[in-house]
N, C-alpha and C. Protein backbone atom coordinates (compact mmCIF):
# COMPACT_ATOMS: atom_id res chain seq x y z
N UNK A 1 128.13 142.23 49.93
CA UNK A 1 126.69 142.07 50.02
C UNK A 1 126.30 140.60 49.94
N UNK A 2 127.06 139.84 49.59
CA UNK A 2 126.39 138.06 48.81
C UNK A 2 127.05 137.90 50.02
N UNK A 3 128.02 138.03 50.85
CA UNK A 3 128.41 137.49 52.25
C UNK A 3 127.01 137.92 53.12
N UNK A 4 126.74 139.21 53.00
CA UNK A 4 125.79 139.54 54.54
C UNK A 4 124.21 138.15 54.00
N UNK A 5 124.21 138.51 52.83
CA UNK A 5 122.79 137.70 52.38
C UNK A 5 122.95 136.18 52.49
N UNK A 6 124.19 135.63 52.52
CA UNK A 6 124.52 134.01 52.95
C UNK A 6 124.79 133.97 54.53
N UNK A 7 124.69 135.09 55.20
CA UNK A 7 125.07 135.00 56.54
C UNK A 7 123.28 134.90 56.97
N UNK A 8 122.98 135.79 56.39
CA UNK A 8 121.19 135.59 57.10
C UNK A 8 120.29 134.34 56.54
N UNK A 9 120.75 133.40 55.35
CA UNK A 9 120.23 132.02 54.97
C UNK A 9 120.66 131.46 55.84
N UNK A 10 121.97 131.40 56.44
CA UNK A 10 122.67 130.40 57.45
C UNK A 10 121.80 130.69 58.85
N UNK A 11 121.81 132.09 59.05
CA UNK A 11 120.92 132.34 59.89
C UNK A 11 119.64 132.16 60.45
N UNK A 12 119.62 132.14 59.87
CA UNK A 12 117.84 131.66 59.13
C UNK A 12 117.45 130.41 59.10
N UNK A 13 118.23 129.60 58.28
CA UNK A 13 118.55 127.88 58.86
C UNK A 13 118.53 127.37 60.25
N UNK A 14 119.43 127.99 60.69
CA UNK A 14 119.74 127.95 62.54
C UNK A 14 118.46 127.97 62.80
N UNK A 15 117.61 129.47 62.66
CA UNK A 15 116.74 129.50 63.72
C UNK A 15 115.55 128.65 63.16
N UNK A 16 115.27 128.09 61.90
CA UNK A 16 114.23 127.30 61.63
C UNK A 16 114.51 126.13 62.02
N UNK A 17 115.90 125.32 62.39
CA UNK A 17 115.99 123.83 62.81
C UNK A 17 116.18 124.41 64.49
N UNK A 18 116.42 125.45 64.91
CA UNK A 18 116.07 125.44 66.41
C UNK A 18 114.67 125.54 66.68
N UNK A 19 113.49 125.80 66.31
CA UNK A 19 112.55 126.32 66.16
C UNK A 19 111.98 124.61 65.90
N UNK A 20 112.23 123.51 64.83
CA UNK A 20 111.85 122.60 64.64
C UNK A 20 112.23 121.74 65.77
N UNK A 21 113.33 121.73 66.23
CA UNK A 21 113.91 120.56 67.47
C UNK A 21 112.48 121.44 68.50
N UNK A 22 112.70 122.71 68.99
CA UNK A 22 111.30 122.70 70.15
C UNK A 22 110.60 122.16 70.20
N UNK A 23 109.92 122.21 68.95
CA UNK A 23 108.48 121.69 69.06
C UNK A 23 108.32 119.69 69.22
N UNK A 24 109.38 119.63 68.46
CA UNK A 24 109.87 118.26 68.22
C UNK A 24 110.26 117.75 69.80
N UNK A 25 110.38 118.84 70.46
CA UNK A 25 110.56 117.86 72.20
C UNK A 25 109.65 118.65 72.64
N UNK A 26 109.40 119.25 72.54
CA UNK A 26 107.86 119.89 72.94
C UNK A 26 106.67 118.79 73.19
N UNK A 27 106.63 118.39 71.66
CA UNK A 27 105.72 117.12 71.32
C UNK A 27 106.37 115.61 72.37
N UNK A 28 107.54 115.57 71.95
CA UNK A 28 108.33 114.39 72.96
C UNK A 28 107.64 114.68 74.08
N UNK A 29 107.81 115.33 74.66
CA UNK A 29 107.15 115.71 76.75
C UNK A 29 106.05 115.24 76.48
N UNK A 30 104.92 116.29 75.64
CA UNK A 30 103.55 116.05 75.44
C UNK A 30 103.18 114.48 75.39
N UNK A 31 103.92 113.78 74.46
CA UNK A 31 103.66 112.14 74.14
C UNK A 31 103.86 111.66 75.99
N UNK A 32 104.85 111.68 76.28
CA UNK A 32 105.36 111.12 76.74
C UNK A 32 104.31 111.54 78.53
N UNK A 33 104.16 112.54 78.95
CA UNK A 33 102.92 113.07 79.63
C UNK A 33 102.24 112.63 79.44
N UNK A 34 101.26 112.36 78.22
CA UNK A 34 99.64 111.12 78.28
C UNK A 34 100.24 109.92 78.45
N UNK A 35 101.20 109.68 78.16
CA UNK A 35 101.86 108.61 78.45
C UNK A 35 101.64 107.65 80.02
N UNK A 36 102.37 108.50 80.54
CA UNK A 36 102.38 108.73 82.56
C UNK A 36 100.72 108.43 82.86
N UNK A 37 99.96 109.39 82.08
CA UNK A 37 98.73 109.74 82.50
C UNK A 37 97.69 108.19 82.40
N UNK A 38 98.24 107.82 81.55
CA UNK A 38 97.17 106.62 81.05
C UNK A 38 98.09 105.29 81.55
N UNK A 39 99.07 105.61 81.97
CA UNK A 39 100.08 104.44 82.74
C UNK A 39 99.73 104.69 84.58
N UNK A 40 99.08 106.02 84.85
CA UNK A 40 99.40 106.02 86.58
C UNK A 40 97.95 105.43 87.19
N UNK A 41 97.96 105.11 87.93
CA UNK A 41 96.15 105.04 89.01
C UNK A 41 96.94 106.15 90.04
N UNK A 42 95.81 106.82 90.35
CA UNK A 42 96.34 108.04 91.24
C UNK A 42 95.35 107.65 92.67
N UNK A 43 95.39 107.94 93.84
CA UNK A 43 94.36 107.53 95.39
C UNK A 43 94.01 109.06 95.64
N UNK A 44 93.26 109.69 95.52
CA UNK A 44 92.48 110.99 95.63
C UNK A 44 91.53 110.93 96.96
N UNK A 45 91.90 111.48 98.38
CA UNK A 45 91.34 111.26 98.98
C UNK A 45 90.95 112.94 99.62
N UNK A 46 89.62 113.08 99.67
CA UNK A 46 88.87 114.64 100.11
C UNK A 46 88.25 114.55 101.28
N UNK A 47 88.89 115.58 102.61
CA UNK A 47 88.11 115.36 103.65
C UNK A 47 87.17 115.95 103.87
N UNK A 48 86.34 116.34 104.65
CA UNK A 48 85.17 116.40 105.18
C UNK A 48 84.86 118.00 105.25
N UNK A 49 86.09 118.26 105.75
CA UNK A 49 86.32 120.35 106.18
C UNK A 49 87.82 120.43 106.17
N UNK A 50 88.12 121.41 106.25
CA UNK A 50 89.47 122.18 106.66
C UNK A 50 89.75 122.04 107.89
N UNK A 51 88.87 121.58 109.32
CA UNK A 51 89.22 121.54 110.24
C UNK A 51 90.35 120.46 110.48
N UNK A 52 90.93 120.86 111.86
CA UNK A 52 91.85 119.72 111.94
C UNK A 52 91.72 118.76 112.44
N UNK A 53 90.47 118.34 112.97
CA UNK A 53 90.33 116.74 113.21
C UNK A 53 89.87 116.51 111.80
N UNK A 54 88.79 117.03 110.78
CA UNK A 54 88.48 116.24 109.44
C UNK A 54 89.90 115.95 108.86
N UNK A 55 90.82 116.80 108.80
CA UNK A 55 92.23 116.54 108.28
C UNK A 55 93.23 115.46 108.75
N UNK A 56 93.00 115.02 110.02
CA UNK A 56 93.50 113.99 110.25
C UNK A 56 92.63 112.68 110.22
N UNK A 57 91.26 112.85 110.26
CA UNK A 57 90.65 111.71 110.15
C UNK A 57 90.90 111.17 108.62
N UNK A 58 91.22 112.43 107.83
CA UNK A 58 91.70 112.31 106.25
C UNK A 58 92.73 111.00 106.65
N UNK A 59 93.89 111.55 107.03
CA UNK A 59 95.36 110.62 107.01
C UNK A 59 94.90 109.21 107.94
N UNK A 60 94.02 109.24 108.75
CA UNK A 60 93.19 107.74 109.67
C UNK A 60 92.77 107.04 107.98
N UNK A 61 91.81 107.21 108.11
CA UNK A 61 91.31 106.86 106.45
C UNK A 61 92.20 106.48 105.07
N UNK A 62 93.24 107.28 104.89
CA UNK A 62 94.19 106.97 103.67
C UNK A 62 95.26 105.75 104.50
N UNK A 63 95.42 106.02 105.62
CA UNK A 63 96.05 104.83 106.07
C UNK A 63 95.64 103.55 105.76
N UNK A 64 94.10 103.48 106.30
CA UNK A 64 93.53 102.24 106.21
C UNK A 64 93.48 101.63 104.71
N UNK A 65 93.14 102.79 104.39
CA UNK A 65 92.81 102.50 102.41
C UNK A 65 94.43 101.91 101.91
N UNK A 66 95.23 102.41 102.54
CA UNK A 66 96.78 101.80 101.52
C UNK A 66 96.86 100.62 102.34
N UNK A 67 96.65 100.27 103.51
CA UNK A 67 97.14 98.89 104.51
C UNK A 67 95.80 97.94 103.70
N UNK A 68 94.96 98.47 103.07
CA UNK A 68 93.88 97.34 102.74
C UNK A 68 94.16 97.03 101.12
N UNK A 69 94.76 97.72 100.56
CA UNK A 69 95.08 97.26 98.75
C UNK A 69 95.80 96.23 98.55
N UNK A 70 95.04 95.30 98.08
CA UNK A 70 95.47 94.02 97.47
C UNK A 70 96.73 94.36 97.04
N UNK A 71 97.34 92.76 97.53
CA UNK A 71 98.74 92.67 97.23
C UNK A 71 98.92 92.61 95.68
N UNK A 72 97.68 92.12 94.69
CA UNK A 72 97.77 91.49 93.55
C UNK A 72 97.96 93.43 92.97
N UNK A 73 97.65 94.23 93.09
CA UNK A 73 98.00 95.70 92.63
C UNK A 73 99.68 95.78 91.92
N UNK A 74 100.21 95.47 93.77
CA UNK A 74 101.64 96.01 93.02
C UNK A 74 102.13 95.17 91.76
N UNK A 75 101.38 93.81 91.68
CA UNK A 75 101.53 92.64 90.63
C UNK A 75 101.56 93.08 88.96
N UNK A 76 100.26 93.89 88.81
CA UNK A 76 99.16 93.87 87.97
C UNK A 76 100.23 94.50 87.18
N UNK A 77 100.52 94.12 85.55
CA UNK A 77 100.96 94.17 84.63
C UNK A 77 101.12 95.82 83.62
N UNK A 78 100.07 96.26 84.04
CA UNK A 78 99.48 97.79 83.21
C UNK A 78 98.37 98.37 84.47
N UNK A 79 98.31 99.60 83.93
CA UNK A 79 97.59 100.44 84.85
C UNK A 79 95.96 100.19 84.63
N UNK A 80 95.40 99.36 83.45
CA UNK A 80 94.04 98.82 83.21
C UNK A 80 93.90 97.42 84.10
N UNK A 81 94.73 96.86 84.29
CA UNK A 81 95.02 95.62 85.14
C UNK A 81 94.80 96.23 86.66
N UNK A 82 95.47 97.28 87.19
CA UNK A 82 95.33 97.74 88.50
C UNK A 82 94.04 98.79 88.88
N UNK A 83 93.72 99.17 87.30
CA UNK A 83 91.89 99.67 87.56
C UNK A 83 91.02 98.76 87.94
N UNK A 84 91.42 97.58 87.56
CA UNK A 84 90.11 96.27 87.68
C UNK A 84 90.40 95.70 88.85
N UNK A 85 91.84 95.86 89.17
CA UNK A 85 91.52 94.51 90.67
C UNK A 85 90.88 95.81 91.86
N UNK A 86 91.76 97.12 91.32
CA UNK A 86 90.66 98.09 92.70
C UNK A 86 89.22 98.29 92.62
N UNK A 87 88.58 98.05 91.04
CA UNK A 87 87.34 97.77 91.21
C UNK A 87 86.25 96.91 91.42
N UNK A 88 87.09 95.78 91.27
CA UNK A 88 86.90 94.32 92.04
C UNK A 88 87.06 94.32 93.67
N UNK A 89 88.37 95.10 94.26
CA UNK A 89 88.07 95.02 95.66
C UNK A 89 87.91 96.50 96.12
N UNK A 90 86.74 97.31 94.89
CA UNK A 90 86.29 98.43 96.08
C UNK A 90 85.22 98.33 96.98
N UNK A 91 84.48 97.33 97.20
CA UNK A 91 84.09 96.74 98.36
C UNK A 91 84.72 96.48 99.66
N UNK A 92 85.88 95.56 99.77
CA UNK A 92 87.06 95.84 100.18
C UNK A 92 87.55 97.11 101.12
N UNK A 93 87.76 97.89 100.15
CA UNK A 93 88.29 99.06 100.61
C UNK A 93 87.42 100.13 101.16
N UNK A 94 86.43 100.49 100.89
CA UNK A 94 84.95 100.56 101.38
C UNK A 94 84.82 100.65 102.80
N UNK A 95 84.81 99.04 103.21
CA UNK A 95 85.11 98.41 104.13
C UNK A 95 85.88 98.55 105.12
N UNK A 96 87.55 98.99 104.88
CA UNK A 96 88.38 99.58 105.40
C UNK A 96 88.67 100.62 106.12
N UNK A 97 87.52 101.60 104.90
CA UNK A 97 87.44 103.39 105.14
C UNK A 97 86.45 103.26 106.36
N UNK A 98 85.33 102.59 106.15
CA UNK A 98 84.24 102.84 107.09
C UNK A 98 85.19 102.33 108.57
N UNK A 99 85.79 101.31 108.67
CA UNK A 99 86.36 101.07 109.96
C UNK A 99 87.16 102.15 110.53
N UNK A 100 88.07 102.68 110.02
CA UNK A 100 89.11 103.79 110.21
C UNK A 100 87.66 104.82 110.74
N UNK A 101 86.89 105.26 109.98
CA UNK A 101 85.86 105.97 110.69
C UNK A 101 85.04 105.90 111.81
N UNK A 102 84.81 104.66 111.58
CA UNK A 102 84.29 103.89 113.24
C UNK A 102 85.25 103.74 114.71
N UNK A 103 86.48 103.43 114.31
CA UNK A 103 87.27 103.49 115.13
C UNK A 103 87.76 104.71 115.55
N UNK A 104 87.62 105.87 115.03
CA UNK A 104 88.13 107.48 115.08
C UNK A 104 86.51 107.98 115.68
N UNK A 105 85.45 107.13 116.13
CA UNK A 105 84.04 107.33 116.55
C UNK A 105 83.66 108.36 115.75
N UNK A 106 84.06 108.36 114.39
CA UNK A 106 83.37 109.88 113.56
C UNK A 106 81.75 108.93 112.60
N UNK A 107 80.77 109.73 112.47
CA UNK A 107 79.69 109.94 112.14
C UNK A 107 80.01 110.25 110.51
N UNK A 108 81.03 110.45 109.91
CA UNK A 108 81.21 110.80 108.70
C UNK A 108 81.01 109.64 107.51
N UNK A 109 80.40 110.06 106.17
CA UNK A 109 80.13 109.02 105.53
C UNK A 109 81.34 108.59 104.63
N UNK A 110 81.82 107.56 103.96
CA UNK A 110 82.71 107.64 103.47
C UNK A 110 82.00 106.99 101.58
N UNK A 111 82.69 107.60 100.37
CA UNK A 111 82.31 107.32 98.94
C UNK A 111 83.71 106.96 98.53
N UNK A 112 83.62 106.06 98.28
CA UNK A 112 84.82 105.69 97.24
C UNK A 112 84.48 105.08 95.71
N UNK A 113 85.06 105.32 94.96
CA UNK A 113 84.65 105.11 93.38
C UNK A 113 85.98 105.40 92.43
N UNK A 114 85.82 104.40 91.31
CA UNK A 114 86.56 104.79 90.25
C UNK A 114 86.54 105.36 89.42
N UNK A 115 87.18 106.60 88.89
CA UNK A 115 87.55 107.60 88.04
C UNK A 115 88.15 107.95 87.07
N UNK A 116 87.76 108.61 85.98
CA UNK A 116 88.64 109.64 85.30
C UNK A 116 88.80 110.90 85.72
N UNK A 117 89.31 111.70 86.13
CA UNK A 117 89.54 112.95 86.60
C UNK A 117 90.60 113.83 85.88
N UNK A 118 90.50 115.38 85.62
CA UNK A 118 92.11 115.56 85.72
C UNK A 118 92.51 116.13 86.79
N UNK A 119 93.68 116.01 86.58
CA UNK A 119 94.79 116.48 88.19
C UNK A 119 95.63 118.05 87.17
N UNK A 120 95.90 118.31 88.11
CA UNK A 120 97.19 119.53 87.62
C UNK A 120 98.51 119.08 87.80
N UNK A 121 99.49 119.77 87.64
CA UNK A 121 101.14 119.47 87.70
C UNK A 121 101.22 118.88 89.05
N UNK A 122 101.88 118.20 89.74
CA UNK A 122 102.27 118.19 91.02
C UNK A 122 103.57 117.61 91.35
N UNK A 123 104.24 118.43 92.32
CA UNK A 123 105.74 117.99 92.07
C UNK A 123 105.46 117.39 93.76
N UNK A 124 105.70 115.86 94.29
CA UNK A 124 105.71 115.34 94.99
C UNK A 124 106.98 115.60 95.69
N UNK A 125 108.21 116.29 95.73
CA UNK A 125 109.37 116.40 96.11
C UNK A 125 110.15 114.88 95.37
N UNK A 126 109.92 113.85 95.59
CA UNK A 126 110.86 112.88 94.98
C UNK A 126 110.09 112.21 93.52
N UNK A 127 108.87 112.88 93.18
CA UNK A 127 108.73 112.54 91.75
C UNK A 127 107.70 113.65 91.42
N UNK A 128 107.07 113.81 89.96
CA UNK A 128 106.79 114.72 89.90
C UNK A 128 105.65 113.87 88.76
N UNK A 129 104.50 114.33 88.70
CA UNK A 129 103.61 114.42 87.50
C UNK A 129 102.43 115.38 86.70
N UNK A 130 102.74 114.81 85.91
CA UNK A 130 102.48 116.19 84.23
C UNK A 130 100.59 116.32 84.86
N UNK A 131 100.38 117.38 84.61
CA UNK A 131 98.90 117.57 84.52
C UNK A 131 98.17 116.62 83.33
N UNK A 132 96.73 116.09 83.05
CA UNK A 132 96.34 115.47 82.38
C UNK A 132 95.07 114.44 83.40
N UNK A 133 94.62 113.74 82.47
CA UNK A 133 93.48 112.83 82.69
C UNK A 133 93.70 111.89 83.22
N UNK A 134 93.72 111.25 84.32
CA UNK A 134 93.99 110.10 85.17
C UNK A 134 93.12 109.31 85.64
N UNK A 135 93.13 108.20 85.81
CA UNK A 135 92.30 107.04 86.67
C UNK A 135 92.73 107.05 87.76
N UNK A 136 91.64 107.44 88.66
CA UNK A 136 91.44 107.49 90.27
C UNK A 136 90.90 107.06 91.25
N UNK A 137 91.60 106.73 92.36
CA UNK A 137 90.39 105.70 93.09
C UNK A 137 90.52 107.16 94.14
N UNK A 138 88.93 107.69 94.07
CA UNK A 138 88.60 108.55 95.08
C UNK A 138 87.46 108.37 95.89
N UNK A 139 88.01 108.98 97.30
CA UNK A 139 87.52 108.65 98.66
C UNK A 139 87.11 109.84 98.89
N UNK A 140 85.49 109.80 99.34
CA UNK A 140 84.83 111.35 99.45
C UNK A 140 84.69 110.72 101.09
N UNK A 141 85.08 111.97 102.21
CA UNK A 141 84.82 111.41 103.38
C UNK A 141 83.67 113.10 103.51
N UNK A 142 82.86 112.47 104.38
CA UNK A 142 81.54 113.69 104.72
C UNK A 142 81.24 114.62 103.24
N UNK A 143 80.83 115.23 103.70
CA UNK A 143 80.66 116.47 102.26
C UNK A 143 81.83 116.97 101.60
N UNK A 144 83.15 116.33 101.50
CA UNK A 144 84.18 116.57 100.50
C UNK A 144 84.80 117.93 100.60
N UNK A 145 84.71 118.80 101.45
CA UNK A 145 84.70 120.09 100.91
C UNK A 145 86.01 120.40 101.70
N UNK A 146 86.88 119.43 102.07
CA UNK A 146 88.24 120.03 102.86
C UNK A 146 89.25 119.33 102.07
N UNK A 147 90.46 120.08 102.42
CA UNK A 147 91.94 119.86 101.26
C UNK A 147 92.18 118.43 101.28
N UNK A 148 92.54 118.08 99.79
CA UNK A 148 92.83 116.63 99.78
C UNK A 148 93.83 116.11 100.13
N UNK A 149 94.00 114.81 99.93
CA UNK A 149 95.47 114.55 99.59
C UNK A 149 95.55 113.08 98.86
N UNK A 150 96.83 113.44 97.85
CA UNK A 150 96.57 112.15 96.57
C UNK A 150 98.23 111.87 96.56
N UNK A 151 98.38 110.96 95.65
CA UNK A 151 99.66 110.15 95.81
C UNK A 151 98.97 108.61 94.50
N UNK A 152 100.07 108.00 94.28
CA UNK A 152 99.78 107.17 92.79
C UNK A 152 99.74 105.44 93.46
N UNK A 153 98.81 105.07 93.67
CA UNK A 153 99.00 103.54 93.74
C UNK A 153 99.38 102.58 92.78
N UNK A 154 99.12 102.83 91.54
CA UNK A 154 99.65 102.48 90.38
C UNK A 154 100.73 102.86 89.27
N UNK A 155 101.64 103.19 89.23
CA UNK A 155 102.82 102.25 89.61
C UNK A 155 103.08 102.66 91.62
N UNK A 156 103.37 101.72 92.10
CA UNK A 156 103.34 102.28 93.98
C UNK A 156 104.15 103.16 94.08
N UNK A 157 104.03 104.39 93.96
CA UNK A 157 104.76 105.63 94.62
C UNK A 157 104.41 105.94 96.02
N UNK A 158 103.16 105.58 96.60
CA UNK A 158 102.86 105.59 97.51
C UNK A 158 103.09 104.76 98.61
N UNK A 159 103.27 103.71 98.30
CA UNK A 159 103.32 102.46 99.22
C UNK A 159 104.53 102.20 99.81
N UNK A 160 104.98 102.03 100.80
CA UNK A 160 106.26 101.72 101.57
C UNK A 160 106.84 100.33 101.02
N UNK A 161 108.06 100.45 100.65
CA UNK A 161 108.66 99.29 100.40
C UNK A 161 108.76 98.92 98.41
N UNK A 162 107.63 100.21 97.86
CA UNK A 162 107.43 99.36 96.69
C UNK A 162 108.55 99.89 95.78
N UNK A 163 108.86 99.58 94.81
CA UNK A 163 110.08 99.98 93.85
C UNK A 163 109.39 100.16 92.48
N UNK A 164 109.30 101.85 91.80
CA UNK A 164 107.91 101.73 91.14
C UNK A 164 109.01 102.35 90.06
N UNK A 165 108.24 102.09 88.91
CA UNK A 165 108.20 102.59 87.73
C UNK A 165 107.88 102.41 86.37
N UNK A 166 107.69 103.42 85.36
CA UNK A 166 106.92 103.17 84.37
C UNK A 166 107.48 102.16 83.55
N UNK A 167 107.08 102.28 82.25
CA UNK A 167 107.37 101.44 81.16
C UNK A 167 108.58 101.59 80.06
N UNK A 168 108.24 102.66 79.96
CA UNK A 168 109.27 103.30 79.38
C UNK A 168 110.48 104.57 79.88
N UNK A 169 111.46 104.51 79.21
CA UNK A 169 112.25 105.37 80.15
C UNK A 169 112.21 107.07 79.94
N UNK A 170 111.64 107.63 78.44
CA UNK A 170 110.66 108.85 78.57
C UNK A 170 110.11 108.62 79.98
N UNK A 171 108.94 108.14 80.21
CA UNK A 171 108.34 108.42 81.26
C UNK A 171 108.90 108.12 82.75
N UNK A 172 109.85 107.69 83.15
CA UNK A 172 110.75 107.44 84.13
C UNK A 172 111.54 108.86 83.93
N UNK A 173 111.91 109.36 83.26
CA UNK A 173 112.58 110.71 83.34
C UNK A 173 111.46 111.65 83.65
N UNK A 174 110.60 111.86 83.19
CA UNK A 174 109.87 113.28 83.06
C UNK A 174 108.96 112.91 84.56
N UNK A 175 108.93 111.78 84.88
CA UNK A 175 108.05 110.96 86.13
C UNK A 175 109.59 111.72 87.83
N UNK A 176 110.99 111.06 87.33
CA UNK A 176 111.42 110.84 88.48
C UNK A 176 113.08 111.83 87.89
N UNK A 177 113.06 112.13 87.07
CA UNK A 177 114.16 113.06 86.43
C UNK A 177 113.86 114.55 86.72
N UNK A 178 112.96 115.03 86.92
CA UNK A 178 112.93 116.46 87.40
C UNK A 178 112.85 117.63 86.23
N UNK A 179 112.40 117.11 85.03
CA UNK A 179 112.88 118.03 83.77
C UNK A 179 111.38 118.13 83.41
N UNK A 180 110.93 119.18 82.93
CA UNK A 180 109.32 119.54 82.39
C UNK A 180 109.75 120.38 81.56
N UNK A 181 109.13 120.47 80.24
CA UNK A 181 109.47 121.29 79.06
C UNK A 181 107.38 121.76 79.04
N UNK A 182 107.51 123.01 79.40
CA UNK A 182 105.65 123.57 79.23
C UNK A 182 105.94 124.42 78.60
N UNK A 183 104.54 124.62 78.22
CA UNK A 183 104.08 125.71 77.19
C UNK A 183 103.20 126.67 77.79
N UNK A 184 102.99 127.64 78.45
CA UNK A 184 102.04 128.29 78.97
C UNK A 184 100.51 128.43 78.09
N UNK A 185 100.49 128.55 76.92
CA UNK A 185 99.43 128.31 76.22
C UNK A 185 98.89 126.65 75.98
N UNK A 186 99.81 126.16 75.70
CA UNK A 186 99.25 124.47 75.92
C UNK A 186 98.68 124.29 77.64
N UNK A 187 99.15 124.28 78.41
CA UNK A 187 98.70 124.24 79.34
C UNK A 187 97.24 124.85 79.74
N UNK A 188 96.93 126.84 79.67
CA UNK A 188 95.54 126.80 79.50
C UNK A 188 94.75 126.51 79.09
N UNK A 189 94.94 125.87 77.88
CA UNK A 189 93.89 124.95 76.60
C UNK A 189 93.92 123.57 77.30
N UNK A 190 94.45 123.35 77.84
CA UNK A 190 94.70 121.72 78.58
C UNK A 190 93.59 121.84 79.91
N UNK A 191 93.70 123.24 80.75
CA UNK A 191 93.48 123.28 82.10
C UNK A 191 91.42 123.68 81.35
N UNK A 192 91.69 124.74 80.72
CA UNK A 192 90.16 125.09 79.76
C UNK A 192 89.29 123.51 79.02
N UNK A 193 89.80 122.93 78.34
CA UNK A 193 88.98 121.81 78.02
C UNK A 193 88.84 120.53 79.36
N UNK A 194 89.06 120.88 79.96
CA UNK A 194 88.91 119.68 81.21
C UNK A 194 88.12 120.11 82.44
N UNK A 195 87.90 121.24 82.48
CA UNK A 195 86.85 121.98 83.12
C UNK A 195 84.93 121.72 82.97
């Protein structure tokens, strides 16, 4: 009997330090997710309709918008550094969008502005990021009401040629490592307060 009752303390041990490491990388992801979030600038661009010329005038438009971002971006030190020079040259870019529209002879208006937003999970095929609160430079083309498409200017995931990554190497794994540790209840309380 003092064997079966030292087998279920041992037991019992186990499952309370397995039970403590979860949460303990549970929390690790979690940190390390606002992490990403408050390290990325994300380019949020919404077209006009679902049709398929608004959808490509979408990709006319995001073209122009990435060929017009200051070189000083890929420079900029932190992701508060690359909020200010895009809000310094969203005039600039503005500028850019409306041409891509003029030149595609579309009548559509174009809004661009800087953001907090949240995004959901999105696995880009070669990187992936955590749902959460992000800074966004978003482009409303006509009445907004057709499928977007977004991608991270800050660190350049988007940009041809750029060689991006975070700060730390948590967030370089959970960013470009492929590993997500969720909680289905953290997540609806995440997706519920941001609503």
């Amino acid at each position: 009997m003092f064997f079966t009752v030292q087998r279920k303390r041992v037991a019992n041990r186990i499952l309370a330090a397995a039970f403590v490491l979860t949460v303990l990388a549970a929390l690790g992801h979690a940190f390390a997710a606002q992490q990403v979030c408050r390290d990325t600038v994300r380019l949020h661009i919404l077209a006009n309709s679902d049709t398929l010329p608004d959808q490509l005038l979408k990709l006319q438009v995001r073209d122009a918008v990435l060929d017009a971002l200051p070189a000083a971006l890929a420079a900029a030190p932190d992701a508060q550094a690359a909020a200010d020079i895009l809000q310094a040259n969203l005039p600039r870019l503005q500028s850019a969008a409306q041409a891509a529209l003029r030149k595609a002879h579309s009548g559509q208006t174009v809004q661009l502005q800087l953001e907090h937003c949240h995004f959901d999970a999105r696995d880009y095929g070669t990187f992936a990021l955590p749902a959460g609160q992000y800074t966004a430079l978003r482009v409303e083309l006509g009445r907004a009401d057709g499928h977007n498409w977004f991608c991270v200017v800050y660190p350049a995931l988007c940009v041809a040629g750029a060689t991006p990554h975070y700060a730390t190497g948590a967030q370089n794994a959970l960013v470009f490592g492929r590993y997500q540790v969720r909680l289905a209840a953290w997540d609806a309380l995440q997706k519920a307060l941001h609503r």
